[in-house]
PDB file of N, CA and C in Angstrom:
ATOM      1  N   UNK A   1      50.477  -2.713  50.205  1.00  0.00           N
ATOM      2  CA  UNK A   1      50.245  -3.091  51.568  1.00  0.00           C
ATOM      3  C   UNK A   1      48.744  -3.123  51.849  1.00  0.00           C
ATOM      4  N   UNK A   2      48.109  -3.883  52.510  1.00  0.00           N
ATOM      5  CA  UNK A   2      47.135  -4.163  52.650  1.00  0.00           C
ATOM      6  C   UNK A   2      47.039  -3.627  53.520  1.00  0.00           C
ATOM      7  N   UNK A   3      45.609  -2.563  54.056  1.00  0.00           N
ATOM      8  CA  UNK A   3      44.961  -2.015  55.503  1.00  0.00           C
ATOM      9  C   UNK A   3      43.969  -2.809  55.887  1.00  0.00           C
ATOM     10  N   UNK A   4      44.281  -2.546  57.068  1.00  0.00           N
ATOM     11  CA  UNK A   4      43.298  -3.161  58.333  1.00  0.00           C
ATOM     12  C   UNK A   4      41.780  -2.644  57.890  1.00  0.00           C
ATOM     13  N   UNK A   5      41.250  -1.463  57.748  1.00  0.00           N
ATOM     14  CA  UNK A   5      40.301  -0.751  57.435  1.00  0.00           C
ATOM     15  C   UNK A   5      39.537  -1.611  56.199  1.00  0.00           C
ATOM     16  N   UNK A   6      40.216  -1.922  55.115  1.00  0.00           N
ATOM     17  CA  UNK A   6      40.311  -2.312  53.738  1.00  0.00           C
ATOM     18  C   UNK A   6      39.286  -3.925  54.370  1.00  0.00           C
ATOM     19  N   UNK A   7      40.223  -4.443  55.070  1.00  0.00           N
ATOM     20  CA  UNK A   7      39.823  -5.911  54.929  1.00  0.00           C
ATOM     21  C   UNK A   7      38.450  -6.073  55.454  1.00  0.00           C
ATOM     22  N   UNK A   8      38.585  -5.285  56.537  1.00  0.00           N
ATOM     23  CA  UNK A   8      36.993  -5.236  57.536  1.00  0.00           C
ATOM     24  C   UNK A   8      36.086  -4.916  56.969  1.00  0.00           C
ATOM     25  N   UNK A   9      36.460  -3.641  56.191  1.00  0.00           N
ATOM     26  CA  UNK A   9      34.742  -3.082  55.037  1.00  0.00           C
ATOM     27  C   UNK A   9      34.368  -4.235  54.513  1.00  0.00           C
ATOM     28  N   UNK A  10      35.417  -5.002  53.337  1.00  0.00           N
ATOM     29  CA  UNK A  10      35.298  -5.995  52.496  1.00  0.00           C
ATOM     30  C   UNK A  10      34.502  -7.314  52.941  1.00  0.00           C
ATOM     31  N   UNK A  11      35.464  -7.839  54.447  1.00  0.00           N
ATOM     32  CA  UNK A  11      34.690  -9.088  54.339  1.00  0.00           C
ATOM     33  C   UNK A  11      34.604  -8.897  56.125  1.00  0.00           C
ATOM     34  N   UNK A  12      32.879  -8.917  56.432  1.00  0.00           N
ATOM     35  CA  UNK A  12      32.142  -9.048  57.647  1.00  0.00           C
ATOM     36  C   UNK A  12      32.330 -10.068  58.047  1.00  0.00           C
ATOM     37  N   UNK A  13      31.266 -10.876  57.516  1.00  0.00           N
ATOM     38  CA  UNK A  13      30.868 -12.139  58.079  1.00  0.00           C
ATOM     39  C   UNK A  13      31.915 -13.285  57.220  1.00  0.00           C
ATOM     40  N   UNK A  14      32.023 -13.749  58.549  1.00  0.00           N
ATOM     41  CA  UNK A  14      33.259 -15.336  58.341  1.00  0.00           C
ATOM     42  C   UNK A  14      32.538 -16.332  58.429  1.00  0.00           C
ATOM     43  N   UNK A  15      30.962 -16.511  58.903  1.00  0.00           N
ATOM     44  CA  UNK A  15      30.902 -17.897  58.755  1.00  0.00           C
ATOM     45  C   UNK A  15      30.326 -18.520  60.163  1.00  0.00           C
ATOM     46  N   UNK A  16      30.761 -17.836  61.245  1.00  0.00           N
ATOM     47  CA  UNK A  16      30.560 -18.625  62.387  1.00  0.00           C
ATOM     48  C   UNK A  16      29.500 -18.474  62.953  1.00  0.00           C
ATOM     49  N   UNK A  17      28.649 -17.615  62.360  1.00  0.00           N
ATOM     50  CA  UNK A  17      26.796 -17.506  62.671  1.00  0.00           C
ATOM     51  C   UNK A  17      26.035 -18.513  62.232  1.00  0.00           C
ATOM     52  N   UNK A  18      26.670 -19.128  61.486  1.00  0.00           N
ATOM     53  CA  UNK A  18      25.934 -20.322  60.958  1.00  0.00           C
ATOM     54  C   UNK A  18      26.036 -21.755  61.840  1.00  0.00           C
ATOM     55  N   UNK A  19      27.333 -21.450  62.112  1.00  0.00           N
ATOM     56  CA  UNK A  19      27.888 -22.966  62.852  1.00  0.00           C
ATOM     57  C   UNK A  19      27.118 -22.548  64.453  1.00  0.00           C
ATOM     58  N   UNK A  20      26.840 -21.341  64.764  1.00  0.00           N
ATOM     59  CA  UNK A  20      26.434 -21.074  66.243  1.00  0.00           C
ATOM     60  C   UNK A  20      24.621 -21.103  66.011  1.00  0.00           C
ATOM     61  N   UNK A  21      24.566 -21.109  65.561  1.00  0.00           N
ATOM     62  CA  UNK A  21      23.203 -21.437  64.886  1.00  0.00           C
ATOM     63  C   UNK A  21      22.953 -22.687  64.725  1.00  0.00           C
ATOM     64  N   UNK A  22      23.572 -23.407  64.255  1.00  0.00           N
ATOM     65  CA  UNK A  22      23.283 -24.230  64.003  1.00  0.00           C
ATOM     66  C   UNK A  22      23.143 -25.508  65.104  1.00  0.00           C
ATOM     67  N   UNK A  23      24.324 -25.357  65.882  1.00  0.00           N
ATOM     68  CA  UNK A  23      24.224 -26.040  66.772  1.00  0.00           C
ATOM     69  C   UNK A  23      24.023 -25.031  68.213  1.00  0.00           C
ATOM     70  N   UNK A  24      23.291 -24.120  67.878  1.00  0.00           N
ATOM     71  CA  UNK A  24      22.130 -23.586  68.682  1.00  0.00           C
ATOM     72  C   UNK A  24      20.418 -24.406  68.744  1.00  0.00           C
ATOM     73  N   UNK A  25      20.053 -25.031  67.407  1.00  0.00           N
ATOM     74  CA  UNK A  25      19.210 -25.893  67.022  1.00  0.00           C
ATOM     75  C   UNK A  25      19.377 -26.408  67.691  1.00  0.00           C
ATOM     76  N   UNK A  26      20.322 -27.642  67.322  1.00  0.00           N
ATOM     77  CA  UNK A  26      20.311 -28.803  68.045  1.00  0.00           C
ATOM     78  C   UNK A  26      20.450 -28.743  69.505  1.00  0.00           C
ATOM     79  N   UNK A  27      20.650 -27.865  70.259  1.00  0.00           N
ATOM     80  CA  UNK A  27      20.519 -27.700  71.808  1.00  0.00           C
ATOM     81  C   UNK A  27      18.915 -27.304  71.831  1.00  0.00           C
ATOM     82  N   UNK A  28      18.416 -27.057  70.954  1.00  0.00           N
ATOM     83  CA  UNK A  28      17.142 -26.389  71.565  1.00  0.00           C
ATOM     84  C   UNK A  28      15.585 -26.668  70.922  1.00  0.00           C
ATOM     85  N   UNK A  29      16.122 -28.259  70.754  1.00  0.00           N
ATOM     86  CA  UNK A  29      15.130 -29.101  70.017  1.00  0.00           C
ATOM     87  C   UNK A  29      13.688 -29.042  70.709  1.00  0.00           C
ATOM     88  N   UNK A  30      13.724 -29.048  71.912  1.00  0.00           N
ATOM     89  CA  UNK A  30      12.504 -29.256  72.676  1.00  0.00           C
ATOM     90  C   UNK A  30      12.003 -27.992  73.285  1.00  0.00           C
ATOM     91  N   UNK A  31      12.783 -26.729  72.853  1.00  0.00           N
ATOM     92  CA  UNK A  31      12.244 -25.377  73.223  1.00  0.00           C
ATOM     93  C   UNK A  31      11.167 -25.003  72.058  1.00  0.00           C
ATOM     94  N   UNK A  32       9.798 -24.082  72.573  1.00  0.00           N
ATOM     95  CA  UNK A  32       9.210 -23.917  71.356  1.00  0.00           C
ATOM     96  C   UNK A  32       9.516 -22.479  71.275  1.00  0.00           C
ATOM     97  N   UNK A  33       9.953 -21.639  72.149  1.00  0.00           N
ATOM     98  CA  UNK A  33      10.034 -19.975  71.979  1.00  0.00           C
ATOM     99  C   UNK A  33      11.579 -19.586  70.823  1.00  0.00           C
ATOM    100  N   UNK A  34      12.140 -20.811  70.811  1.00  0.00           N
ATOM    101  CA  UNK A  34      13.318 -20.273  70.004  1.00  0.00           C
ATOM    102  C   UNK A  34      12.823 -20.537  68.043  1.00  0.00           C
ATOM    103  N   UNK A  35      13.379 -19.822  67.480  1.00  0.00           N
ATOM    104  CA  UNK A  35      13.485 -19.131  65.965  1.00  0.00           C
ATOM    105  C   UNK A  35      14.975 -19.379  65.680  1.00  0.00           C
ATOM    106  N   UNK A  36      15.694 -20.259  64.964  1.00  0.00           N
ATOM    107  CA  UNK A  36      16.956 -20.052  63.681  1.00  0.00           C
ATOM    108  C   UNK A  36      16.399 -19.512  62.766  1.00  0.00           C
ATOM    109  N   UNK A  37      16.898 -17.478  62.428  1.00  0.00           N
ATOM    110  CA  UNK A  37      16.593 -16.825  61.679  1.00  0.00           C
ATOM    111  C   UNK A  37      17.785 -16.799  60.518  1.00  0.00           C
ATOM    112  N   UNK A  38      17.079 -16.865  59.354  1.00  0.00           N
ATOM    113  CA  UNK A  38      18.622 -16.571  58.023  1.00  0.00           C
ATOM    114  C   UNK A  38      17.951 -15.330  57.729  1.00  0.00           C
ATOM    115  N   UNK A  39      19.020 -13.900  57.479  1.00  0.00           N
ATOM    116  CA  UNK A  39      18.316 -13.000  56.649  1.00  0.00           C
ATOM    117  C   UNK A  39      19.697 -11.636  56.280  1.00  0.00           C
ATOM    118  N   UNK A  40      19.488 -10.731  55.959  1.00  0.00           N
ATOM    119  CA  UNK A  40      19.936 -10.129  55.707  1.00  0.00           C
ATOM    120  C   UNK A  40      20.344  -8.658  57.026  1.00  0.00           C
ATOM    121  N   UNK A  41      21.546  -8.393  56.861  1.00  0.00           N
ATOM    122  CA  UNK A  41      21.573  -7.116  58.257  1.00  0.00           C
ATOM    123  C   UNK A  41      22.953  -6.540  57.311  1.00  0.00           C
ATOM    124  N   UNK A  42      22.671  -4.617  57.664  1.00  0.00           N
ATOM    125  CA  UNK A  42      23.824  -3.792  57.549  1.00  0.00           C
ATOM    126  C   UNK A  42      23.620  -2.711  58.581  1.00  0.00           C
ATOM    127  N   UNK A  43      24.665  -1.761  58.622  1.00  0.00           N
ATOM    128  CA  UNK A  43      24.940  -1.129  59.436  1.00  0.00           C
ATOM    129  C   UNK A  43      26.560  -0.480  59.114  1.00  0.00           C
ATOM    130  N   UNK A  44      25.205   0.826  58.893  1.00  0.00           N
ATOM    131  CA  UNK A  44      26.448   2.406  58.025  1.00  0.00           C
ATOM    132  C   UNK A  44      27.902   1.824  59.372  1.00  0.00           C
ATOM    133  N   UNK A  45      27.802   1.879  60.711  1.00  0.00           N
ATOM    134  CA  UNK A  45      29.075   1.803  61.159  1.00  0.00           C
ATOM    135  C   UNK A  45      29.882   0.841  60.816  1.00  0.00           C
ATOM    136  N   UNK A  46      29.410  -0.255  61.473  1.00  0.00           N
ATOM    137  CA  UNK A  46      29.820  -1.793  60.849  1.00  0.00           C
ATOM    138  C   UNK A  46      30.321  -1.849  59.206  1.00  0.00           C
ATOM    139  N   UNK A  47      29.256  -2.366  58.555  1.00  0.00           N
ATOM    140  CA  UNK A  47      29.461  -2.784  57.457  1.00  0.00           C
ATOM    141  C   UNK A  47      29.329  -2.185  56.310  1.00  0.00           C
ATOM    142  N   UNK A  48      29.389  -0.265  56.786  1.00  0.00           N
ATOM    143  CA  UNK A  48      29.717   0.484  55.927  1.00  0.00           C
ATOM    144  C   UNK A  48      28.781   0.417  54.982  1.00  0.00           C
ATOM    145  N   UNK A  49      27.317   0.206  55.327  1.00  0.00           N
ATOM    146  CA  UNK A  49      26.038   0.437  54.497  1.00  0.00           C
ATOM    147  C   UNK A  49      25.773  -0.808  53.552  1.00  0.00           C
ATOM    148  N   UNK A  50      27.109  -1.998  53.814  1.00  0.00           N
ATOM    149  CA  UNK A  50      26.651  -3.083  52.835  1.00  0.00           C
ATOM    150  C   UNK A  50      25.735  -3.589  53.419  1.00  0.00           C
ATOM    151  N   UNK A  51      25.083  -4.520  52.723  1.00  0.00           N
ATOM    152  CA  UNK A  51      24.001  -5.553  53.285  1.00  0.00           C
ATOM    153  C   UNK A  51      24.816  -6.935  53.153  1.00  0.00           C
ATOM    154  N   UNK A  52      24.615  -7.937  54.216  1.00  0.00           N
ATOM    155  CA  UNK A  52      25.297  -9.161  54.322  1.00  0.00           C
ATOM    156  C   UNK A  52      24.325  -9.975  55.342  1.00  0.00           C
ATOM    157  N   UNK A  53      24.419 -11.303  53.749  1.00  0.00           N
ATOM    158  CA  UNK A  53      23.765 -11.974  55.044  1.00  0.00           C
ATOM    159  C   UNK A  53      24.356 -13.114  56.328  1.00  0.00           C
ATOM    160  N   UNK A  54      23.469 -13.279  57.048  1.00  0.00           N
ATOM    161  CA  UNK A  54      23.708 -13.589  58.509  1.00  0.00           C
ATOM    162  C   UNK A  54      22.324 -14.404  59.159  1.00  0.00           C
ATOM    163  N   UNK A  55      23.098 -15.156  60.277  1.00  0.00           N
ATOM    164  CA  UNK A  55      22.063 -15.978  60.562  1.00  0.00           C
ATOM    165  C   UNK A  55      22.111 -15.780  62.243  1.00  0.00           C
ATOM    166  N   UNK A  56      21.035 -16.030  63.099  1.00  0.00           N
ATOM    167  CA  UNK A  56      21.205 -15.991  64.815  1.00  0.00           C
ATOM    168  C   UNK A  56      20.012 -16.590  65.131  1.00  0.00           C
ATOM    169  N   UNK A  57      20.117 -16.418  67.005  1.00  0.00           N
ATOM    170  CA  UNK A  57      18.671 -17.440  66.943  1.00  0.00           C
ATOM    171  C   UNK A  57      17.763 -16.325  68.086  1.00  0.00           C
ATOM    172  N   UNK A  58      16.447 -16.633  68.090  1.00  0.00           N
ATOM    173  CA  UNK A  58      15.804 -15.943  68.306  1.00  0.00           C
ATOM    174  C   UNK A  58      15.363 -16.427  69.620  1.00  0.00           C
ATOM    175  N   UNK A  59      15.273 -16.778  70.803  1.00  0.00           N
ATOM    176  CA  UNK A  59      15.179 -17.186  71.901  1.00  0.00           C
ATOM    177  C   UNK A  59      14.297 -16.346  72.861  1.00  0.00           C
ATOM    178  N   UNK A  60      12.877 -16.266  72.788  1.00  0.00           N
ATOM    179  CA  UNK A  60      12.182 -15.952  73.421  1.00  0.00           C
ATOM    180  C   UNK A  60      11.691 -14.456  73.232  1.00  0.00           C
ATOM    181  N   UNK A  61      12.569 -13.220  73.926  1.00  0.00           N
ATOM    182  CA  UNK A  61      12.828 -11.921  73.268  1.00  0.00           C
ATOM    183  C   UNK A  61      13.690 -11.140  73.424  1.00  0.00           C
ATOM    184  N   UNK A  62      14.904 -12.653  73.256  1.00  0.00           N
ATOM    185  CA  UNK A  62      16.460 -12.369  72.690  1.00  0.00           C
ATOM    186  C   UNK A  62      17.027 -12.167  71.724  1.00  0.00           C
ATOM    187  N   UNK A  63      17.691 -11.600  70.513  1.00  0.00           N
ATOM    188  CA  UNK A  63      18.396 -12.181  69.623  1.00  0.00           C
ATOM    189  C   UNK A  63      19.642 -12.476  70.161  1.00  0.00           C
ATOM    190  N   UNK A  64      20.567 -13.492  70.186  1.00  0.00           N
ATOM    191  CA  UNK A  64      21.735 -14.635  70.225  1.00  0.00           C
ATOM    192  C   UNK A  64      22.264 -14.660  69.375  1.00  0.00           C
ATOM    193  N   UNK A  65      23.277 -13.851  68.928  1.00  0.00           N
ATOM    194  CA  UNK A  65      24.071 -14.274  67.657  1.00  0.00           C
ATOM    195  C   UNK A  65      25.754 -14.404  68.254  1.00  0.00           C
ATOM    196  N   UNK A  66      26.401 -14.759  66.987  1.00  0.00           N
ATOM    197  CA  UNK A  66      27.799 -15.734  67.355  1.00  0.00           C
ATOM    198  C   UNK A  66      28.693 -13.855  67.896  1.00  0.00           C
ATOM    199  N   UNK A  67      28.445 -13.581  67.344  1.00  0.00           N
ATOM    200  CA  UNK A  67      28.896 -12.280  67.523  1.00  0.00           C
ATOM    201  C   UNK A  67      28.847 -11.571  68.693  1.00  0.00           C
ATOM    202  N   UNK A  68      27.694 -11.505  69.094  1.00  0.00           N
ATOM    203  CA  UNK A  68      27.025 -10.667  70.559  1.00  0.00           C
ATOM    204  C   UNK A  68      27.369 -12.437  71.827  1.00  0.00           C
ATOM    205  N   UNK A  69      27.237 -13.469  71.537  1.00  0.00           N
ATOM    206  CA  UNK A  69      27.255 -14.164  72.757  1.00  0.00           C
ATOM    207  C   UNK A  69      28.790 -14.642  72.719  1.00  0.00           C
ATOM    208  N   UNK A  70      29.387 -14.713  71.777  1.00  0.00           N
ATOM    209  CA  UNK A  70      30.832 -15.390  71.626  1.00  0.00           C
ATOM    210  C   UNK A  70      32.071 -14.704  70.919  1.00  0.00           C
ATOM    211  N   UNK A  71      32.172 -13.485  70.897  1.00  0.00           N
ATOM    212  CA  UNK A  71      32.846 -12.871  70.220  1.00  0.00           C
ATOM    213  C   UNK A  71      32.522 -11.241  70.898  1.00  0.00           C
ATOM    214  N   UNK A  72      31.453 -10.707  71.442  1.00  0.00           N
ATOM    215  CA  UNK A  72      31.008  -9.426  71.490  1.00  0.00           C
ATOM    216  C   UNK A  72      32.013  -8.934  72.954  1.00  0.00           C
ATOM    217  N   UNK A  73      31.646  -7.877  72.770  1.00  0.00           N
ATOM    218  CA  UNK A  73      32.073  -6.505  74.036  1.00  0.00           C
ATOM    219  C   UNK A  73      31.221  -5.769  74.072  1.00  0.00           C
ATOM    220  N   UNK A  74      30.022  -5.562  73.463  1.00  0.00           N
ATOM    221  CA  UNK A  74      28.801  -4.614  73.877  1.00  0.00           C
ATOM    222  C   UNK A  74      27.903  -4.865  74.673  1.00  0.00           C
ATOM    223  N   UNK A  75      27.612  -4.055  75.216  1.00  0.00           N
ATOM    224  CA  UNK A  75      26.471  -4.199  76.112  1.00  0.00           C
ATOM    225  C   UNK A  75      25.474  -5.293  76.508  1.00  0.00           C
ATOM    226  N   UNK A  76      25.495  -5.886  75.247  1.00  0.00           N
ATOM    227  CA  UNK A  76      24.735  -7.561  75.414  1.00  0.00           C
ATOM    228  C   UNK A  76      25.364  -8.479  75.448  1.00  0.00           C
ATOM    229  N   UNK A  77      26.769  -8.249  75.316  1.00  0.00           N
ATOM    230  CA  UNK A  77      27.555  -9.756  75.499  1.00  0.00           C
ATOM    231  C   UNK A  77      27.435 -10.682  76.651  1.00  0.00           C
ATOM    232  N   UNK A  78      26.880 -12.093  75.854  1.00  0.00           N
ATOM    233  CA  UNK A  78      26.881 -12.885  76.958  1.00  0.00           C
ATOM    234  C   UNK A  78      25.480 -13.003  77.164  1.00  0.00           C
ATOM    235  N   UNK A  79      24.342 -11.868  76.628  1.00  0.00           N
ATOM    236  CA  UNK A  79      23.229 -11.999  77.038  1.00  0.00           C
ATOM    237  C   UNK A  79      22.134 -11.833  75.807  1.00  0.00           C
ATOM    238  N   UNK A  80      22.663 -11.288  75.099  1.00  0.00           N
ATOM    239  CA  UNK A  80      21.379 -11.141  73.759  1.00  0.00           C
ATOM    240  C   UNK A  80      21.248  -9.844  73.275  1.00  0.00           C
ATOM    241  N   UNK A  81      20.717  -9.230  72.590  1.00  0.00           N
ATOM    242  CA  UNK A  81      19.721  -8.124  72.039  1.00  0.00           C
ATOM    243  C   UNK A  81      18.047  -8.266  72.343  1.00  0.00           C
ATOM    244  N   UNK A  82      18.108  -6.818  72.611  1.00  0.00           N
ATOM    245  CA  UNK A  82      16.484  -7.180  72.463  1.00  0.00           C
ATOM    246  C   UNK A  82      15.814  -7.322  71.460  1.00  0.00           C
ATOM    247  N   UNK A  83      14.891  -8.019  70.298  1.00  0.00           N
ATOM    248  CA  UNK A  83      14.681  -8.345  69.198  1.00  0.00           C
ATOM    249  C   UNK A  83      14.336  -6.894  68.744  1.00  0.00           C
ATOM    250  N   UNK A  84      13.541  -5.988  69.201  1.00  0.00           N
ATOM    251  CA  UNK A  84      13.065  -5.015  68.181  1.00  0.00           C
ATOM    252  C   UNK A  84      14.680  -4.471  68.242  1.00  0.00           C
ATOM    253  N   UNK A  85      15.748  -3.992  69.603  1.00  0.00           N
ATOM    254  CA  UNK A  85      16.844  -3.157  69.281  1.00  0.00           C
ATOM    255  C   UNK A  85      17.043  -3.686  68.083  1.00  0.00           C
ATOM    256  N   UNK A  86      17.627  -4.592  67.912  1.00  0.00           N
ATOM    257  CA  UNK A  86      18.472  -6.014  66.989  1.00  0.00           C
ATOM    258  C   UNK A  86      17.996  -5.713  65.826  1.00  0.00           C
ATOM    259  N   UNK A  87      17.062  -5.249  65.664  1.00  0.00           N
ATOM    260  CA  UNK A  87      15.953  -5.489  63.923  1.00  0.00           C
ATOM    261  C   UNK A  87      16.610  -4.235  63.579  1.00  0.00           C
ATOM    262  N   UNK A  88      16.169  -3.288  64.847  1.00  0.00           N
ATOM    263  CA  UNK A  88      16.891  -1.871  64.059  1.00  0.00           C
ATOM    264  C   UNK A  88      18.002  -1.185  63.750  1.00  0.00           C
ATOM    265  N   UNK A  89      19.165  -1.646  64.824  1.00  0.00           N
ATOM    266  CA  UNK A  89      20.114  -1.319  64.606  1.00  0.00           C
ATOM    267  C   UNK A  89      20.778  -2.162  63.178  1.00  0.00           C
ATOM    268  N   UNK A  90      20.214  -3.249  63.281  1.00  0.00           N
ATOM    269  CA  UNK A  90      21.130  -4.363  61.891  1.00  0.00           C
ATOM    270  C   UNK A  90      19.897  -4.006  60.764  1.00  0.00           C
ATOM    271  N   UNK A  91      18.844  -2.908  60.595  1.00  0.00           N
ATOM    272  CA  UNK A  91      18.356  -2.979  59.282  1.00  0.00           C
ATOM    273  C   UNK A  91      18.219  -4.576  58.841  1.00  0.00           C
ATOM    274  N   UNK A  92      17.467  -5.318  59.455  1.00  0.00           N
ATOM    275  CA  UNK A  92      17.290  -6.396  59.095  1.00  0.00           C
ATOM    276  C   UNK A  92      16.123  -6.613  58.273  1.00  0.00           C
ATOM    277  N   UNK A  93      16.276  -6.957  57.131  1.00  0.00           N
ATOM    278  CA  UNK A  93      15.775  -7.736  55.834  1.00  0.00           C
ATOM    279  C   UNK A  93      15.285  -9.514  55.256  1.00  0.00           C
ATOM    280  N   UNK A  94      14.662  -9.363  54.768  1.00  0.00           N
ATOM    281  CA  UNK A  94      14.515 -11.233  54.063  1.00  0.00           C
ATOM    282  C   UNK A  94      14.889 -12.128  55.271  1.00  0.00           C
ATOM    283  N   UNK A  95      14.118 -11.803  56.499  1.00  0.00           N
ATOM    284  CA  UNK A  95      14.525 -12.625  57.315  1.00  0.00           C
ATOM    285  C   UNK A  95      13.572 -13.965  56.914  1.00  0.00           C
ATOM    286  N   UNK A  96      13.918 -15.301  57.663  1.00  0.00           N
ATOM    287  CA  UNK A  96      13.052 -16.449  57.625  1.00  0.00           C
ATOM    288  C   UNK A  96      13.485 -17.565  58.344  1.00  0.00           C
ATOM    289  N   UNK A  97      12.405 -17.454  59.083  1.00  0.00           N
ATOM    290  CA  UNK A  97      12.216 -18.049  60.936  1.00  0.00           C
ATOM    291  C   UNK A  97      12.191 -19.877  60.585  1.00  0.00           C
ATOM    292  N   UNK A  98      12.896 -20.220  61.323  1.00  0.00           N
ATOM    293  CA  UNK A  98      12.654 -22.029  61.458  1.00  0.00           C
ATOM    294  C   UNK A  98      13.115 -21.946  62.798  1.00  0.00           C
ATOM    295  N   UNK A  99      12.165 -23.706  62.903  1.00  0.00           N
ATOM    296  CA  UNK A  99      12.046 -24.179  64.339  1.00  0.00           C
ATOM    297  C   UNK A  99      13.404 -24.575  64.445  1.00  0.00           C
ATOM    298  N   UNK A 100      13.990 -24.895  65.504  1.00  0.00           N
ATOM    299  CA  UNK A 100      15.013 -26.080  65.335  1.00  0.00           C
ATOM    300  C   UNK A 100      14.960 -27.057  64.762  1.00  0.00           C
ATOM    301  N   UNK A 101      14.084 -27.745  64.584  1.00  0.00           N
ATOM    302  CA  UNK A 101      13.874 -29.255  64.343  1.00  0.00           C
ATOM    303  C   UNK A 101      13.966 -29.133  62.375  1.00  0.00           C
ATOM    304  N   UNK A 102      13.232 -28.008  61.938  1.00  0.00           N
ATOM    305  CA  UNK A 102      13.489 -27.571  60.728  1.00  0.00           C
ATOM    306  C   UNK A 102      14.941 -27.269  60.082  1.00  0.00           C
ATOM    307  N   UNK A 103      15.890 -27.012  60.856  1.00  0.00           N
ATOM    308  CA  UNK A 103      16.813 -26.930  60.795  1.00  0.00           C
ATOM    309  C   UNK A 103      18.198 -27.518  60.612  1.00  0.00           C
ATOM    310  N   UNK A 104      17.635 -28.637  61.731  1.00  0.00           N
ATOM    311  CA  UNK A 104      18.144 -30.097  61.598  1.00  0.00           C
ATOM    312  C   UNK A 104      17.635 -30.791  60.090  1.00  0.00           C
ATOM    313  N   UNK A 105      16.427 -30.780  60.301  1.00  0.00           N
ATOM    314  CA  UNK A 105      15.738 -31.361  58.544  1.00  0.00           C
ATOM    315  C   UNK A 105      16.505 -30.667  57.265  1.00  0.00           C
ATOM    316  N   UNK A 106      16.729 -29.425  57.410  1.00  0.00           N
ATOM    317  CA  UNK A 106      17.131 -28.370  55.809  1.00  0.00           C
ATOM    318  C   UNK A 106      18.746 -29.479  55.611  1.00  0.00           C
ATOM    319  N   UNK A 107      19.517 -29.437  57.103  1.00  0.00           N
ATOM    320  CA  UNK A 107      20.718 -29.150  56.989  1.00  0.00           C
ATOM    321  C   UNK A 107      20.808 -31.151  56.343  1.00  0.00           C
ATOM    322  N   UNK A 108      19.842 -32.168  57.120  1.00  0.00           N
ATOM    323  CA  UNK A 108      20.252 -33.205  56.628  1.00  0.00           C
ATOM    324  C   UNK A 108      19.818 -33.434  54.531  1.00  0.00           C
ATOM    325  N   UNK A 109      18.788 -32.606  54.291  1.00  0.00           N
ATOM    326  CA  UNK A 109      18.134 -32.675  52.967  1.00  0.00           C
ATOM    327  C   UNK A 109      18.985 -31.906  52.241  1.00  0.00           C
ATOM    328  N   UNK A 110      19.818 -31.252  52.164  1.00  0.00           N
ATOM    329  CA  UNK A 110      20.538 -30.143  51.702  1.00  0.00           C
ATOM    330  C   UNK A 110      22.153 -29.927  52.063  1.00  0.00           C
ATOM    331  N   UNK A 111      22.631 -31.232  52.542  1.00  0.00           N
ATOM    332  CA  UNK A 111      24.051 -30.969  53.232  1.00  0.00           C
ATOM    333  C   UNK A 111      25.201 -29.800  53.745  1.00  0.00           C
ATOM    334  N   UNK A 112      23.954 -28.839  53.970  1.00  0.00           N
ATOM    335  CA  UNK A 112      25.012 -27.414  54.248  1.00  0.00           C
ATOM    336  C   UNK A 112      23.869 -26.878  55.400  1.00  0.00           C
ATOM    337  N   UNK A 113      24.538 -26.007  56.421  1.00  0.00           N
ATOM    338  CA  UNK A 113      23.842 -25.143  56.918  1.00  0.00           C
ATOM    339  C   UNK A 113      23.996 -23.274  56.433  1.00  0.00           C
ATOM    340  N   UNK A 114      24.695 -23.519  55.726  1.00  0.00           N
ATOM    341  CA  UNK A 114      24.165 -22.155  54.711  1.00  0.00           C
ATOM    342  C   UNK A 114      22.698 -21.886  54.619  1.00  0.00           C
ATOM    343  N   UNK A 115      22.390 -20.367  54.889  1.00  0.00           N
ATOM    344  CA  UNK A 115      20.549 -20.046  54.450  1.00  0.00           C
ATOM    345  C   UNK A 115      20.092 -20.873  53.610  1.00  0.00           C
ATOM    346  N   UNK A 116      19.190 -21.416  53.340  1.00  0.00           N
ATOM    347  CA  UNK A 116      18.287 -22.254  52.256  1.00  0.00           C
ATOM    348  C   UNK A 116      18.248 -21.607  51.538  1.00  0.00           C
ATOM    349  N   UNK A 117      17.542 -20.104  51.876  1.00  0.00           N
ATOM    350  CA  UNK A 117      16.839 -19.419  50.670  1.00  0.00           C
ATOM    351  C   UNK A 117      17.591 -18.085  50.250  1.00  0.00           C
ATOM    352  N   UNK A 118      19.150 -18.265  51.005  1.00  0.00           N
ATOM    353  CA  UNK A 118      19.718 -17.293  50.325  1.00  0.00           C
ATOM    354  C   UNK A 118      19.865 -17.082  48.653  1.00  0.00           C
ATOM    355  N   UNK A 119      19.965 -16.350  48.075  1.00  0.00           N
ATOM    356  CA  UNK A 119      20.431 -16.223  46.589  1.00  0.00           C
ATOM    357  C   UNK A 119      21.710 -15.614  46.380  1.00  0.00           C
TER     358      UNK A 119
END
């Protein structure tokens, strides 16, 4: 029998930080304060000390992710993180900042919006 506990440690991220990201870009072509960040985040509660990567957007001195604006119940739902909370609570790693417009460019040169420079 498979546990609930089991599946959640195993697999975090589904995917939809990318697609909210992504067409977070494309809404925000003509903003210059916003950042589509790809990088790495864990968290002993969450993700049980793994590291996984993840993508959100950086909006002035918000972080916006699919999680906290479209999926969340914490305290920022609907509204953001504050970037330094955000850095610390997610142990964030190998991050790497693009404009929107960069984003649009990776995803047409590269047919995926998967991180570029993930490995």
């Amino acid at each position: 029998m498979i546990k609930l506990k089991s599946l959640l440690t195993e697999v975090i991220a589904c995917g939809e930080c990318l697609s909210y990201a992504y067409k977070f870009a494309i809404r925000s072509l003509k903003k210059k304060n916003v950042k589509i960040t790809y990088g790495t985040v864990q968290n002993k509660w969450i993700s049980n000390n793994k590291r996984y990567n993840h993508a959100w957007v950086e909006d002035g001195n918000k972080v916006k992710d699919w999680q906290t604006m479209e999926a969340g119940a914490s305290k920022y739902a609907g509204k953001g993180w504050p970037i330094k909370e955000f850095y610390k609570f997610w142990n964030v790693k190998n991050e790497k900042k693009y404009a929107p417009l960069e984003v649009i460019q990776n995803y047409a040169k590269h047919k995926s919006i998967m991180g570029w420079d993930w490995k």
